[in-house]
Each structure stands twice: as structure tokens, then as C-alpha cells.
N, C-alpha and C. Protein backbone atom coordinates (compact mmCIF):
# COMPACT_ATOMS: atom_id res chain seq x y z
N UNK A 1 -191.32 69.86 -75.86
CA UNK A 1 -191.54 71.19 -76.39
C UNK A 1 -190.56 71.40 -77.55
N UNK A 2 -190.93 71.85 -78.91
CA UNK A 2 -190.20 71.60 -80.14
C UNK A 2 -190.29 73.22 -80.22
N UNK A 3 -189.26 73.37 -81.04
CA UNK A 3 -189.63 74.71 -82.05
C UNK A 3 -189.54 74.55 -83.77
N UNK A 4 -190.20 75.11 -84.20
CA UNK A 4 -189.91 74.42 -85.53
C UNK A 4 -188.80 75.95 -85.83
N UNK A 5 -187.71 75.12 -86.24
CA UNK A 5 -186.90 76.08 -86.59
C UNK A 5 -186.19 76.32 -88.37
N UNK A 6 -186.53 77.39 -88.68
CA UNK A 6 -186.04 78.19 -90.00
C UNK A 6 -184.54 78.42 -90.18
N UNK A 7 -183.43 77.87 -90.16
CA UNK A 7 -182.17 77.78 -90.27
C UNK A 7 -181.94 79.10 -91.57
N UNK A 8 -181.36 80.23 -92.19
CA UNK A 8 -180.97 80.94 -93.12
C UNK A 8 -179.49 81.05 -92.51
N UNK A 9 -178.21 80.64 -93.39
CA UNK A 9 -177.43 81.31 -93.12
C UNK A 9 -177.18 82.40 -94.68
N UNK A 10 -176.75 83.13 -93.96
CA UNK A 10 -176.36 84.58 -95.12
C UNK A 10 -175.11 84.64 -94.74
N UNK A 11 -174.11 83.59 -94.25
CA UNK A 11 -172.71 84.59 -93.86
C UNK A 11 -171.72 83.59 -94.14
N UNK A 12 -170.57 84.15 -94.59
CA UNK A 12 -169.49 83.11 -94.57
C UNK A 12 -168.76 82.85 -93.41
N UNK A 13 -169.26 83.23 -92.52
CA UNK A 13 -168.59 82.99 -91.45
C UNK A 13 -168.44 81.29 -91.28
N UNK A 14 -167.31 81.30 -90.59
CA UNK A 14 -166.71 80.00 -89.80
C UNK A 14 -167.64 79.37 -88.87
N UNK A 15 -166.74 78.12 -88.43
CA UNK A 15 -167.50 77.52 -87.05
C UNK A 15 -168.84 77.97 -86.83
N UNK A 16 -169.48 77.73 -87.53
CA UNK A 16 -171.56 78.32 -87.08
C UNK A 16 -171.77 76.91 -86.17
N UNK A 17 -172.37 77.23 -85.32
CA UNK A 17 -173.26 75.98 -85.00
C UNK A 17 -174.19 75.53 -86.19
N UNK A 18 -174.11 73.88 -85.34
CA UNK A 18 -175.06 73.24 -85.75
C UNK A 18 -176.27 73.45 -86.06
N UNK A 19 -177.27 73.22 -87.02
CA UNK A 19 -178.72 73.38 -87.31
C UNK A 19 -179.24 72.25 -85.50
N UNK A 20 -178.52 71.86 -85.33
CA UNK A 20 -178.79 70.56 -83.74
C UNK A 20 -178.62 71.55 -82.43
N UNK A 21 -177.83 72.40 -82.68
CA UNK A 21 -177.62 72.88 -81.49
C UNK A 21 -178.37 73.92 -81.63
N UNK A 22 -178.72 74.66 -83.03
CA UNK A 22 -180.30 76.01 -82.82
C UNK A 22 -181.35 75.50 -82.06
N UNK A 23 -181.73 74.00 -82.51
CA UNK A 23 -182.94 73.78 -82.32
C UNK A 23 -182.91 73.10 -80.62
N UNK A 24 -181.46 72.42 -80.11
CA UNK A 24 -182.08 72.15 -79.05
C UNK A 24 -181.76 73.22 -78.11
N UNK A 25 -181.59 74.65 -78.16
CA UNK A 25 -181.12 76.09 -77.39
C UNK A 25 -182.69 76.43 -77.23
N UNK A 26 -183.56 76.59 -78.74
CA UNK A 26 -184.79 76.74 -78.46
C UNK A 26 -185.35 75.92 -77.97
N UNK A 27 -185.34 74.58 -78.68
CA UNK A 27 -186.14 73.95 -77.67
C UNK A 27 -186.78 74.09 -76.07
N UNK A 28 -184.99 74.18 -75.61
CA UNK A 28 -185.20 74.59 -73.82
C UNK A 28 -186.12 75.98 -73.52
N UNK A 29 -185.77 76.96 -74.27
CA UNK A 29 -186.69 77.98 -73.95
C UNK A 29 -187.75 78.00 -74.47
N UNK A 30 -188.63 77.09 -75.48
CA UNK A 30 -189.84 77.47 -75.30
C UNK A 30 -190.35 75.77 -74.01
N UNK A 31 -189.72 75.35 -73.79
CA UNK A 31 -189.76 74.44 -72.98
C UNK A 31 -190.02 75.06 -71.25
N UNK A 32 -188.92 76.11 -70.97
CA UNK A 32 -189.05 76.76 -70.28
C UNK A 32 -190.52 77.71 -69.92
N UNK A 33 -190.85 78.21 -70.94
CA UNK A 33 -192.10 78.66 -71.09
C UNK A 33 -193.35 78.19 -71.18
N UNK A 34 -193.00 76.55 -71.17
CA UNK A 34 -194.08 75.64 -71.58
C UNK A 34 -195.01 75.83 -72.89
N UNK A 35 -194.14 75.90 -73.49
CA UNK A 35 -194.57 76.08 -75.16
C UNK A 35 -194.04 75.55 -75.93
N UNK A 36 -194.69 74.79 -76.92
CA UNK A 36 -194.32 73.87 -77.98
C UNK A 36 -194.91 74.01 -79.61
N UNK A 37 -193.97 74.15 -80.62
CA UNK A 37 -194.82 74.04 -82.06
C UNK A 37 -194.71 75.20 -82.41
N UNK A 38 -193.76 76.18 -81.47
CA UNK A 38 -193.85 77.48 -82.26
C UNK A 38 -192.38 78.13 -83.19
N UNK A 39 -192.71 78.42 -84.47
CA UNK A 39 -192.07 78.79 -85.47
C UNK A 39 -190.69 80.09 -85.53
N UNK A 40 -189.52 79.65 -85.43
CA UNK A 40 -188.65 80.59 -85.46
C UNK A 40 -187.56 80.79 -86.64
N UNK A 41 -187.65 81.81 -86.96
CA UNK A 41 -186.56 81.72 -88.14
C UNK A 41 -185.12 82.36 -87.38
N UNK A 42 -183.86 81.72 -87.50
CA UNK A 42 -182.52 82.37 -87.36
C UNK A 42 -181.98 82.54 -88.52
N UNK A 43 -181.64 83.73 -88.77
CA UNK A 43 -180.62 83.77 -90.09
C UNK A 43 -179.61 84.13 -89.46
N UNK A 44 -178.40 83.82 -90.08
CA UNK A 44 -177.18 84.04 -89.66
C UNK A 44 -176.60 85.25 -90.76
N UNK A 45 -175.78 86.48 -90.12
CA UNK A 45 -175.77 87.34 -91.26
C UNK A 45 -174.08 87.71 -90.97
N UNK A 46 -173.59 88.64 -92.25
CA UNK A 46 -172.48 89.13 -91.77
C UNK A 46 -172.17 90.81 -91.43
N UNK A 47 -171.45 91.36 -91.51
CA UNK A 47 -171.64 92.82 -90.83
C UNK A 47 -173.13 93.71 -91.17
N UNK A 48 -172.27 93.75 -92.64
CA UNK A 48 -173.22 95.12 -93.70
C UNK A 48 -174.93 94.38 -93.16
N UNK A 49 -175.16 92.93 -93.33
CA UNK A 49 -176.85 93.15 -92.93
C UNK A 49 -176.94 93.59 -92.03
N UNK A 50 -176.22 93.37 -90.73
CA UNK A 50 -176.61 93.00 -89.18
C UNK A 50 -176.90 95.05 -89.21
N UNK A 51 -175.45 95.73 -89.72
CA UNK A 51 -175.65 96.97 -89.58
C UNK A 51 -176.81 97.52 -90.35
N UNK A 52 -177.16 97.22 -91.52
CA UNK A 52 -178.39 97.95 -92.32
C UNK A 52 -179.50 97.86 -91.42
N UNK A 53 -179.84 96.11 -90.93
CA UNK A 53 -180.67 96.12 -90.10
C UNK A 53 -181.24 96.77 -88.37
N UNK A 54 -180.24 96.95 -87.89
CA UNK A 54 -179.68 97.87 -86.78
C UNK A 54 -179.73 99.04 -86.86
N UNK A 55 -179.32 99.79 -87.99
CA UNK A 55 -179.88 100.83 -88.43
C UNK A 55 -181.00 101.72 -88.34
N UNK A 56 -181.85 100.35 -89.80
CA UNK A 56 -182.95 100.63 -89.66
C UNK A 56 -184.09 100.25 -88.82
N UNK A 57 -184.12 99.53 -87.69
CA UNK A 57 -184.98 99.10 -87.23
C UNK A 57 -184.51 100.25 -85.70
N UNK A 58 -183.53 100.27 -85.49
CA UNK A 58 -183.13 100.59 -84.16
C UNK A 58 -182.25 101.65 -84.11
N UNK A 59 -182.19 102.48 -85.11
CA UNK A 59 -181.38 103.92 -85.18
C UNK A 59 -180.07 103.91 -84.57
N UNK A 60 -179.03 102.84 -84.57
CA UNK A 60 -177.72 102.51 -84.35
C UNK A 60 -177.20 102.17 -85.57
N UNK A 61 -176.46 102.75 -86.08
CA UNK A 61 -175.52 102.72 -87.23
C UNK A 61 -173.63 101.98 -86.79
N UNK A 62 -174.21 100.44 -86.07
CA UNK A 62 -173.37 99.41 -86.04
C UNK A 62 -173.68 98.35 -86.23
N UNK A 63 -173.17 97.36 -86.05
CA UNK A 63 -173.30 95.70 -86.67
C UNK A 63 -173.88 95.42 -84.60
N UNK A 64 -174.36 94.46 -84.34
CA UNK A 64 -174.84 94.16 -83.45
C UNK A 64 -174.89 92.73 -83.10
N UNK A 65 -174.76 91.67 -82.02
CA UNK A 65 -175.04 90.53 -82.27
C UNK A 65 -176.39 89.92 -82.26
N UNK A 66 -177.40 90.53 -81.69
CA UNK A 66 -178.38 89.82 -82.08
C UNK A 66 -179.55 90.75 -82.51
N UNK A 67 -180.49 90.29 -82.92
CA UNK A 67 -181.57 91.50 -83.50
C UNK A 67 -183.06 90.79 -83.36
N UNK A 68 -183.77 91.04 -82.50
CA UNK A 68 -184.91 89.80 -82.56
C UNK A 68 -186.55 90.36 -83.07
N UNK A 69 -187.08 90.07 -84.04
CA UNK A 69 -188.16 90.57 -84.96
C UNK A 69 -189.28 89.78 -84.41
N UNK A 70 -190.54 90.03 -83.16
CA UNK A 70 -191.37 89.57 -82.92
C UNK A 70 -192.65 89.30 -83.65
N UNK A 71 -193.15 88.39 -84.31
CA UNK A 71 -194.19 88.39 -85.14
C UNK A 71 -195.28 89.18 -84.59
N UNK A 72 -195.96 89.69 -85.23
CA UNK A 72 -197.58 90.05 -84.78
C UNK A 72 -198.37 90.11 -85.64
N UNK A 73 -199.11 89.20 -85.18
CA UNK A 73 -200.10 88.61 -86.20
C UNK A 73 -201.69 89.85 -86.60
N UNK A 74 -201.98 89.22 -87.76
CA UNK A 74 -203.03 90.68 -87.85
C UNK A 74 -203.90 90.24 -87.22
N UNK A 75 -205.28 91.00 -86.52
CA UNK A 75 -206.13 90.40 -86.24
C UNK A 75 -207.31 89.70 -86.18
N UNK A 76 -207.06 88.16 -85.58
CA UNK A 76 -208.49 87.19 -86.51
C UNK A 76 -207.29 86.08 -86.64
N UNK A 77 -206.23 86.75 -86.89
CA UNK A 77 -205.15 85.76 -87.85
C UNK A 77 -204.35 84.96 -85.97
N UNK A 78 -204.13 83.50 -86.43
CA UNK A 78 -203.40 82.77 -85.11
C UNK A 78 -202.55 82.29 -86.09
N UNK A 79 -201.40 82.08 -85.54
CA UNK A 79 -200.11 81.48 -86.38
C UNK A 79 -198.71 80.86 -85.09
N UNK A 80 -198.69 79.85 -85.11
CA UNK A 80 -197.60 79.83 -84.12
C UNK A 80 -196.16 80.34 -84.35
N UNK A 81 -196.37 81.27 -85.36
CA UNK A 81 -194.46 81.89 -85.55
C UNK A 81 -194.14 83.08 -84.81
N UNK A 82 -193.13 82.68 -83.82
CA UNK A 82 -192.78 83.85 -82.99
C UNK A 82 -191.73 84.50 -83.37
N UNK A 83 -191.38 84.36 -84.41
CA UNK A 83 -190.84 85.89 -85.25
C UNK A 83 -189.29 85.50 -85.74
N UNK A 84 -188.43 86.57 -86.32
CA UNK A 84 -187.07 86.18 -86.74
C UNK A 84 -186.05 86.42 -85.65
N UNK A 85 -184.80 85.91 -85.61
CA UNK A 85 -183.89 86.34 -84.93
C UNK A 85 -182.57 86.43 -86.10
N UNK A 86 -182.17 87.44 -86.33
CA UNK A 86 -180.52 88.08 -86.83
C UNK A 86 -179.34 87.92 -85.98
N UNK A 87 -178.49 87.15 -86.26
CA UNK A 87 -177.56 86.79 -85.52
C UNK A 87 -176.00 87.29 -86.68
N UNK A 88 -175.12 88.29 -85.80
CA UNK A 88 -174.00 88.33 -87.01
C UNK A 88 -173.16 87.92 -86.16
N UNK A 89 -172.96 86.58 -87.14
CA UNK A 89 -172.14 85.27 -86.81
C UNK A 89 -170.58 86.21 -86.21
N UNK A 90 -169.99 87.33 -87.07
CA UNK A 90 -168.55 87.53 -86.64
C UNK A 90 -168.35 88.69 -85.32
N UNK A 91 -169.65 89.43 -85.20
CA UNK A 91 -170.12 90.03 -83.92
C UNK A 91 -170.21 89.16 -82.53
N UNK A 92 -170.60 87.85 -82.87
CA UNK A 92 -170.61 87.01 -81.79
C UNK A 92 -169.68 85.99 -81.61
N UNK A 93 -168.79 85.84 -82.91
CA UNK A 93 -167.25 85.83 -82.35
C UNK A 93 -166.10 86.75 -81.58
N UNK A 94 -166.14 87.41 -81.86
CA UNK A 94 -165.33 88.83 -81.54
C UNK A 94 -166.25 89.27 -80.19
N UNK A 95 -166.89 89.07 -80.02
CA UNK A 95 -167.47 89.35 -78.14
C UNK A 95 -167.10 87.98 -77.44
N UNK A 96 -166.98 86.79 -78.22
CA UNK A 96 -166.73 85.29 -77.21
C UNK A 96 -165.66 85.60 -77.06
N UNK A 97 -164.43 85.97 -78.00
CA UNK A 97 -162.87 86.33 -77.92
C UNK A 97 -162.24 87.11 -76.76
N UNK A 98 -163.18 88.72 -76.90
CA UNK A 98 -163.15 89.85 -76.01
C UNK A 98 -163.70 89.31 -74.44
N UNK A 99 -164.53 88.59 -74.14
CA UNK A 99 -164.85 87.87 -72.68
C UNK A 99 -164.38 86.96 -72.37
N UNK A 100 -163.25 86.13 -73.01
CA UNK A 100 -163.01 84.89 -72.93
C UNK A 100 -163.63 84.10 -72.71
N UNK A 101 -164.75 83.79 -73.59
CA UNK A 101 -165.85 82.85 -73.29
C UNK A 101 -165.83 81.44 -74.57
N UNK A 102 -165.92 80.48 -74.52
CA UNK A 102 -166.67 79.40 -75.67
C UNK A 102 -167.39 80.14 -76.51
N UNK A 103 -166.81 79.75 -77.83
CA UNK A 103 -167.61 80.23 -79.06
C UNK A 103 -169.14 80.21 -78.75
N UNK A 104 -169.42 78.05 -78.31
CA UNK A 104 -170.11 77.83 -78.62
C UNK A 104 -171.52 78.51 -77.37
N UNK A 105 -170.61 78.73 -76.31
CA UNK A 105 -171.08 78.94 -75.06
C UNK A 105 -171.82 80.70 -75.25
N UNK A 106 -171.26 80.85 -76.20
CA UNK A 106 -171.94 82.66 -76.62
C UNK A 106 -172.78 82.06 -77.47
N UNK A 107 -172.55 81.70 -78.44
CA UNK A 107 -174.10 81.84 -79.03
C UNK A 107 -175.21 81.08 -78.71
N UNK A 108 -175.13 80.36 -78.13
CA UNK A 108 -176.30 79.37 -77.37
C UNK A 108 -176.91 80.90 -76.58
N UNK A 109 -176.15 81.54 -75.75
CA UNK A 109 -176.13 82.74 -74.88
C UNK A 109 -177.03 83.70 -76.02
N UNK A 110 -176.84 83.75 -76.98
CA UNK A 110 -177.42 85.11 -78.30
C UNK A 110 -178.77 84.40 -78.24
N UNK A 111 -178.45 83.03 -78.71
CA UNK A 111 -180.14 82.84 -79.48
C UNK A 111 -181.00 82.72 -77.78
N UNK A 112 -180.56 82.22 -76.72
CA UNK A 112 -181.57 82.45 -76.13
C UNK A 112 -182.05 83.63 -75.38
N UNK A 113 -181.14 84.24 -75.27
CA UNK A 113 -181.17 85.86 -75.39
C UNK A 113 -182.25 86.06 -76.30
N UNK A 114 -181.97 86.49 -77.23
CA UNK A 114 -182.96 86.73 -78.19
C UNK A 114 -184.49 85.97 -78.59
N UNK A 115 -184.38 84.65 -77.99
CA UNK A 115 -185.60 83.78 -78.31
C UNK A 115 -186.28 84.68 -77.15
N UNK A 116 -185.78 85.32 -76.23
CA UNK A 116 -186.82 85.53 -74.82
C UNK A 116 -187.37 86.91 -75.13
N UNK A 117 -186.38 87.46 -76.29
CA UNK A 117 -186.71 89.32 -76.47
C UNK A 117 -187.79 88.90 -77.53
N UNK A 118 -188.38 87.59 -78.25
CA UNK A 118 -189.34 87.09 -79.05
C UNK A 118 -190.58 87.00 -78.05
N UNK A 119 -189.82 86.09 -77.12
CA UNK A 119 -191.41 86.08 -76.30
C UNK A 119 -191.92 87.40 -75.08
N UNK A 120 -191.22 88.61 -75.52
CA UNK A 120 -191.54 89.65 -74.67
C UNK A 120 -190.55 89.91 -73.29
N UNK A 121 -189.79 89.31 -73.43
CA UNK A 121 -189.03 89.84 -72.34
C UNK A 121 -187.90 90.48 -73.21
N UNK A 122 -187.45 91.28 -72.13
CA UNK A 122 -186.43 92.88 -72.28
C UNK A 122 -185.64 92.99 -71.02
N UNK A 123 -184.52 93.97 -71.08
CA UNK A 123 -183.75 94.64 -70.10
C UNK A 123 -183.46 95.97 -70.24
N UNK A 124 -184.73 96.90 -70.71
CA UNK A 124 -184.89 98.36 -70.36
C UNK A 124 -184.77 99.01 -69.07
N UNK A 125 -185.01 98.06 -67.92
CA UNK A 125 -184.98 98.65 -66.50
C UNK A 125 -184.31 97.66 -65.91
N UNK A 126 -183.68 98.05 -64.76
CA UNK A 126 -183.02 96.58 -63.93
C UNK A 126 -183.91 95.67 -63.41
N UNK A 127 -185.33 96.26 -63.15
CA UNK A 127 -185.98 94.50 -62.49
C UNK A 127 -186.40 93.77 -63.66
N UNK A 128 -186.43 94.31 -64.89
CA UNK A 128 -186.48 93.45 -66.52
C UNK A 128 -185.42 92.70 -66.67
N UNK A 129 -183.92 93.48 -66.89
CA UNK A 129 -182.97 92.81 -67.02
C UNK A 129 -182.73 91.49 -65.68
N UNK A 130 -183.07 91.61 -64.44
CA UNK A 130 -182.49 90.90 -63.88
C UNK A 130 -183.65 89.75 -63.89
N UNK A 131 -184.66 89.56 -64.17
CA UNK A 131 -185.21 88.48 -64.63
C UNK A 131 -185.09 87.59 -65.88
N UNK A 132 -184.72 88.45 -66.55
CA UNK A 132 -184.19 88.18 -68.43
C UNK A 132 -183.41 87.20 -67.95
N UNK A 133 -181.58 88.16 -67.23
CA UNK A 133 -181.07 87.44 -67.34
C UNK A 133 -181.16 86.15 -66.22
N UNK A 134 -181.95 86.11 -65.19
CA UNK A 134 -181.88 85.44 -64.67
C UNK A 134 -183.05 83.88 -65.28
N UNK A 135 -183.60 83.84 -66.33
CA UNK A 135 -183.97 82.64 -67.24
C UNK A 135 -183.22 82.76 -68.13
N UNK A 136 -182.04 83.71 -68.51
CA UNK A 136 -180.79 82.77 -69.67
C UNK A 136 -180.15 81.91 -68.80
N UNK A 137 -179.96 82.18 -67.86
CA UNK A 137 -178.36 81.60 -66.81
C UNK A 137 -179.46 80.37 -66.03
N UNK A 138 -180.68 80.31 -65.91
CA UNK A 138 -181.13 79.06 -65.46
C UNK A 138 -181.35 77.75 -67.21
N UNK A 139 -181.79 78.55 -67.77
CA UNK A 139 -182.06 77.68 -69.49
C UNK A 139 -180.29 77.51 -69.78
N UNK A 140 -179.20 78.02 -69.55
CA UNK A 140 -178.19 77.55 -69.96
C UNK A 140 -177.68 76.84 -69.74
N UNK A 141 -177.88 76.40 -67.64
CA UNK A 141 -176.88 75.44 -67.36
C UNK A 141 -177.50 74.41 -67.63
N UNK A 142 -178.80 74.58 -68.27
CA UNK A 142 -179.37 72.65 -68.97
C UNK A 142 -177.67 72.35 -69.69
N UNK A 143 -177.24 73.56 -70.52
CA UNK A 143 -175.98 72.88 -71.47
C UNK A 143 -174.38 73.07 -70.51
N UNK A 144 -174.73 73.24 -69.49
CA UNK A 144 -173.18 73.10 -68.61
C UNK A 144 -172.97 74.67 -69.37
N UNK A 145 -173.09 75.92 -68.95
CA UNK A 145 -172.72 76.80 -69.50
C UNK A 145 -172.78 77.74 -68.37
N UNK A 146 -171.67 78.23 -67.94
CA UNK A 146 -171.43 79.36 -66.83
C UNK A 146 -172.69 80.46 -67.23
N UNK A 147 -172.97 80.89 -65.84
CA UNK A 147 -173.69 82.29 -65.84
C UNK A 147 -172.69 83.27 -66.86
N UNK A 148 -173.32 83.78 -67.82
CA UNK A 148 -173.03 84.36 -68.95
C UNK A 148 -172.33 86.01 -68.05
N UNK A 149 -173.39 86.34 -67.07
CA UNK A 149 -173.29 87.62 -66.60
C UNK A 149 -172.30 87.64 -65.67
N UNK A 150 -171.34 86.68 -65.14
CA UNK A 150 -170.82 87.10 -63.90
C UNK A 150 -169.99 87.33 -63.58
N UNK A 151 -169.51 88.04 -64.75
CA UNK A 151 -168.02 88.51 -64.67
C UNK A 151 -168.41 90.15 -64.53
N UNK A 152 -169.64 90.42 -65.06
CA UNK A 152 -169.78 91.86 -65.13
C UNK A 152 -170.17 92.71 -64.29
């Protein structure tokens, strides 16, 4: 199960992962889903987008770490791109810092976070969230990566 993945970075941020490690984070989750061939763009941004975008899409006037833009296709139209994900690279440093967590171990945690708020899952209610998170924390320990949630 592949994703074809859209790499943008927009940020000067430091230490980014690998274009290797986007693609094999998605990989597992559309793997998980049993889906293959479908199209994701990550851009990597720094405050001012993450906040403009946050803003405007979601009436929060802060920087955010992840932001996930689900495609929807018009209709008639099939396309395998399941939409963008916004990631601000120094938002998701400064939360790995504040939890004492692996840089790398948070953002693997963002994009598949966010790859799942692509394919329709959410945590508006607790039996949402606790399924959400309960396919990040099974798709993570493919990479040896503690349950993200269990300190909280």
C-alpha cells in the first residue's frame, strides 16, 4: 500500500524529517485502511501560514500543529487524492519539547493524526476520539513509538 506523496516544505525550520519517513508514516495508514495509490500533499509551514490558515479555515487565531484539507471531488469526477495536510514544523517542535517526547516520535504522531482526519476520522466526541486514537497508537508501534496518549 503506497501513497503517492507531495513533499512542500515552506519553512525554515530545522531537523524536518525525511521525504522517507513521510512516505513510510503514510504508507502504514493507508495500509491500515487497506488502501493504496492514494495522493497526499504535506507542506511543511512556519507560524504566520499555519496561523492565517487556522484562522481562516477554523476561526482560531493561533499557529496549530496540524491542519488536514480533505479533497472532495466534484461530481462524476474520481481522483485518488485524499487531500493536503499543514504541518508547522516549529508547533510540533515545541509540543515534542513540552511532553518530553522524540522529535521524530511527534511528528510521525501529526502526520498520522492527520492522514486519518483525511480519511474521515475525528475526535469531536469520546467514542470518535477513542477510536482515532486508538489506530494512531496501533499504526505507530509498526515504528517502536510509545502510545502517544498515555501520559494524559
Amino acid at each position: 500500500m503506497t501513497a503517492i506523496v507531495d513533499l512542500q516544505i515552506a519553512s525554515d525550520a530545522l531537523n524536518l524529517p525525511k521525504a522517507e519517513d513521510f512516505q513510510r508514516w503514510l504508507d502504514a495508514v493507508l495500509a491500515y485502511q487497506q488502501l493504496s495509490n492514494q495522493e497526499i500533499t504535506v507542506r511543511i509551514v512556519d507560524i504566520k501560514e499555519s496561523q492565517d490558515l487556522n484562522y481562516t479555515y477554523r476561526g482560531k487565531d493561533k499557529p496549530t500543529n496540524v491542519l488536514s484539507f480533505p479533497f472532495e471531488a466534484p461530481p462524476g469526477l474520481s481522483l485518488n487524492l485524499l487531500g493536503d495536510l499543514v504541518v508547522c514544523a516549529s508547533v510540533v517542535a515545541t509540543e515534542a519539547k513540552e511532553q518530553n517526547k522524540a522529535l521524530a516520535h511527534h511528528w510521525a504522531h501529526m502526520i498520522v493524526h492527520g492522514a486519518l482526519h483525511l480519511l474521515g476520522f475525528d475526535h469531536i466526541t469520546d467514542d470518535e476520539a477513542q477510536q482515532m486514537e486508538a489506530i494512531e497508537v496501533i499504526i505507530l508501534k509498526q515504528f517502536s513509538i510509545d502510545d502517544p496518549y498515555q501520559d494524559q
